[in-house]
C-alpha atoms as a PDB file:
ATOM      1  CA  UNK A   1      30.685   4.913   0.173  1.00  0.00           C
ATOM      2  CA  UNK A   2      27.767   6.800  -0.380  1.00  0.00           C
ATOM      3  CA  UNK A   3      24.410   5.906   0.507  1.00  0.00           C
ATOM      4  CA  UNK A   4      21.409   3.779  -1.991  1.00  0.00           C
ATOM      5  CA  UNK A   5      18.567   5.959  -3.055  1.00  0.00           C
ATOM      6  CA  UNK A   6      16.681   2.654  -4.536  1.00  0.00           C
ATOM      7  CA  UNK A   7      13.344   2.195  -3.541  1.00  0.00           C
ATOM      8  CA  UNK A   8      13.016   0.430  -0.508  1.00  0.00           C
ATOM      9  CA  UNK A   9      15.895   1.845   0.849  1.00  0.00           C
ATOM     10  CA  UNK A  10      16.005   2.776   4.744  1.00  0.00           C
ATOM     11  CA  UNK A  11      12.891   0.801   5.249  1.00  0.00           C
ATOM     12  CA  UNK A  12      14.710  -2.487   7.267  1.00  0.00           C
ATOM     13  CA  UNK A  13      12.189  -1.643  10.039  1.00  0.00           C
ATOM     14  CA  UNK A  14       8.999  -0.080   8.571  1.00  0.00           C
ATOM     15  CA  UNK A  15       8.713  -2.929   6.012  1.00  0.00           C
ATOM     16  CA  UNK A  16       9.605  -5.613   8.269  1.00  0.00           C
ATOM     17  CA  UNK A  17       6.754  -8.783   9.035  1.00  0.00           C
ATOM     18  CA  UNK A  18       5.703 -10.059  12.748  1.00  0.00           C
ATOM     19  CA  UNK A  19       7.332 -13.777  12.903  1.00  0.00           C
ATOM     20  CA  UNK A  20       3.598 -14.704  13.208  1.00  0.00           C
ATOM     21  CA  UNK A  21       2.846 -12.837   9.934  1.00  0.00           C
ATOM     22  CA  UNK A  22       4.985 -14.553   7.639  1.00  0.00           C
ATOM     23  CA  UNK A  23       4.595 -17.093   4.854  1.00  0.00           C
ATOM     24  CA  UNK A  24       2.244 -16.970   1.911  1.00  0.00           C
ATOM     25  CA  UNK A  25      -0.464 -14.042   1.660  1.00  0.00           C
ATOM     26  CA  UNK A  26      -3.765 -14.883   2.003  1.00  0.00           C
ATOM     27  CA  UNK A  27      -6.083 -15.339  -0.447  1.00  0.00           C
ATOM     28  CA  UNK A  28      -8.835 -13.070   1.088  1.00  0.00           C
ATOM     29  CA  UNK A  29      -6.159 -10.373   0.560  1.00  0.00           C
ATOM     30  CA  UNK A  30      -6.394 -10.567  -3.385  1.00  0.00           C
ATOM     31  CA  UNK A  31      -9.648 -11.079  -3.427  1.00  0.00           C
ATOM     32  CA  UNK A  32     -10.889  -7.664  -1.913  1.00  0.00           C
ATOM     33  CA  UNK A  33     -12.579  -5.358  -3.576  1.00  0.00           C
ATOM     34  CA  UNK A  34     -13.413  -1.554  -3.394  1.00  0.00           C
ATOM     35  CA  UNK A  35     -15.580   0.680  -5.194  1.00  0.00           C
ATOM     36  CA  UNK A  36     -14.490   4.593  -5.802  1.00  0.00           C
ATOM     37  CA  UNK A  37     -15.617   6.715  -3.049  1.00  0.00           C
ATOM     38  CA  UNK A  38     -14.298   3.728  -0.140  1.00  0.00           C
ATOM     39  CA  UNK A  39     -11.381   5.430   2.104  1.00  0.00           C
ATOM     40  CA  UNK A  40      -8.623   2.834   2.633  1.00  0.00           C
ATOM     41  CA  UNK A  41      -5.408   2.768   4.692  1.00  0.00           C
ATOM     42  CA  UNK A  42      -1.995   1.990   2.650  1.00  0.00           C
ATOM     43  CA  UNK A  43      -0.063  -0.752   4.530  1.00  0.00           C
ATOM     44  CA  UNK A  44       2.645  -2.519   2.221  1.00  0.00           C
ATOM     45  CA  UNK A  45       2.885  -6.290   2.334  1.00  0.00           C
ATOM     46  CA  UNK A  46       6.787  -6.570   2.095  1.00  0.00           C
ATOM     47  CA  UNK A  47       6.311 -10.257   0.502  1.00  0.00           C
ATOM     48  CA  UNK A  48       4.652  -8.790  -2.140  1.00  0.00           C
ATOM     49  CA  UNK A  49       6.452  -6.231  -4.401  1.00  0.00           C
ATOM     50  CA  UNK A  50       4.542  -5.637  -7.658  1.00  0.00           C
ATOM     51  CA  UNK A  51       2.623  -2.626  -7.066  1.00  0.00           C
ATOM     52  CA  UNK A  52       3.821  -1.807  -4.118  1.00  0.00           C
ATOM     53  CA  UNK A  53       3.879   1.819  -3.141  1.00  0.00           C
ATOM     54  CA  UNK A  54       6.551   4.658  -2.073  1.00  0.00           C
ATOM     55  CA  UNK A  55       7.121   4.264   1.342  1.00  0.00           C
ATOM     56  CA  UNK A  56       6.392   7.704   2.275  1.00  0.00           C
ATOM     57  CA  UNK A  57       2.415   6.429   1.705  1.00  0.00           C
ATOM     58  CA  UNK A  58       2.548   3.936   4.343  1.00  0.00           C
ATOM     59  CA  UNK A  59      -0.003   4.299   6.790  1.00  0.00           C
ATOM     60  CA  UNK A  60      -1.796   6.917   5.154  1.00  0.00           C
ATOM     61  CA  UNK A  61      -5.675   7.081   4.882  1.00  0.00           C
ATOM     62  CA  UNK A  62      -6.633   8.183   0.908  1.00  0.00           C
ATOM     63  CA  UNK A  63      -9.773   7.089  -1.322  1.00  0.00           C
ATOM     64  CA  UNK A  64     -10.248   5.053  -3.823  1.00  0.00           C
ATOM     65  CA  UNK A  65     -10.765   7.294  -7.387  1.00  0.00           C
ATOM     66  CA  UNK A  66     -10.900   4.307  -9.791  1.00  0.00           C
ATOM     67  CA  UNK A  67      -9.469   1.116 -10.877  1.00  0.00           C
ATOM     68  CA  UNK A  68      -6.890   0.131 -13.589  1.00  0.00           C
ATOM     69  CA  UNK A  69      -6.204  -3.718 -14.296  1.00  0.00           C
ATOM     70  CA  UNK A  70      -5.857  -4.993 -10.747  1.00  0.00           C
ATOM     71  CA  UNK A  71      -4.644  -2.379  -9.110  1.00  0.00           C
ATOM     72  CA  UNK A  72      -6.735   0.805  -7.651  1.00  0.00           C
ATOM     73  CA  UNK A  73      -5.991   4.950  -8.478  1.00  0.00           C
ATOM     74  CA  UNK A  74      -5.781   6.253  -4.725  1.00  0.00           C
ATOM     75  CA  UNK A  75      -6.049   9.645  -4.124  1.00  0.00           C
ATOM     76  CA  UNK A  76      -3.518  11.021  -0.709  1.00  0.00           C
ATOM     77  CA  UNK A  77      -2.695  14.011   0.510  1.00  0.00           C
ATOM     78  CA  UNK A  78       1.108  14.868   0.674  1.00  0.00           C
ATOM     79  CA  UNK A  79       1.540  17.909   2.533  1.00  0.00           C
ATOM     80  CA  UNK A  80      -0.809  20.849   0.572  1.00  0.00           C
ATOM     81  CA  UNK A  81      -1.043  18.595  -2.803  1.00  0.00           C
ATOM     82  CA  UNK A  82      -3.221  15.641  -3.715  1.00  0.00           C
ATOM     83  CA  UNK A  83      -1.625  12.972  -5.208  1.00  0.00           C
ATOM     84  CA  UNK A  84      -2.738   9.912  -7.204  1.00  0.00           C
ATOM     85  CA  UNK A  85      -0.802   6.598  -6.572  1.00  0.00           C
ATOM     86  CA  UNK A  86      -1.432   3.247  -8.284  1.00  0.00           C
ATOM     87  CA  UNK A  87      -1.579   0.553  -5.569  1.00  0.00           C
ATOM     88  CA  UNK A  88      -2.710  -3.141  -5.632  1.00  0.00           C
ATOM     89  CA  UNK A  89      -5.091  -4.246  -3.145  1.00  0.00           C
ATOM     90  CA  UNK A  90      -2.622  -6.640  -0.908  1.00  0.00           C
ATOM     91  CA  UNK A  91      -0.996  -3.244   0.076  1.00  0.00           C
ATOM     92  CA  UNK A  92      -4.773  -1.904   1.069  1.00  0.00           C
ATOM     93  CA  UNK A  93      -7.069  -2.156   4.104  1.00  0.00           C
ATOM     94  CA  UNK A  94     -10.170  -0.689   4.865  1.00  0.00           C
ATOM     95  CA  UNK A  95     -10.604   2.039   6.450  1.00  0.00           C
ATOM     96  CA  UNK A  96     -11.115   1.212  10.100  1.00  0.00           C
ATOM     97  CA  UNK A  97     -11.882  -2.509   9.473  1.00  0.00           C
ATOM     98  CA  UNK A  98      -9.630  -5.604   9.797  1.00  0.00           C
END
């Protein structure tokens, strides 16, 4: 049998929640906002998977470029290129804040 390619696939211990950590989001998590210029860390919520991104982002530092619906444009470097991923902000921390 050959292996998945799907989208969250190998990622039973990098998307995985503290037993602590569990349970609904909180609200303070939807609620955040950022303005274009703000550096932010990725950090996917598994409990959450609308607009969640690749996880080959995760734990990256990028900025914010703009914002589309809900979600924010975040700019992150992958190796020499820049790329532009769409991410909502329960997968987004600040930059060296909580």
């Amino acid at each position: 049998m050959r292996k998945s390619k799907g989208y969250r696939a190998r990622t039973r211990k990098l998307l995985k929640k503290k037993p602590r950590e569990r349970g609904k989001i909180k609200i303070g998590r939807l609620l955040r906002n950022f303005n274009p210029g703000d550096n932010v860390v990725i950090k996917i919520d598994p409990s959450v998977q609308k607009g969640m991104p690749h996880r080959r982002y995760h734990g990256k530092v990028g900025t914010i470029v703009g914002k589309r619906g809900r979600s924010y444009i975040v700019s992150v470097t992958q190796g020499d290129t820049v790329k532009q991923i769409i991410v909502r902000p329960e997968h987004l921390e600040p930059f060296g804040g909580s």
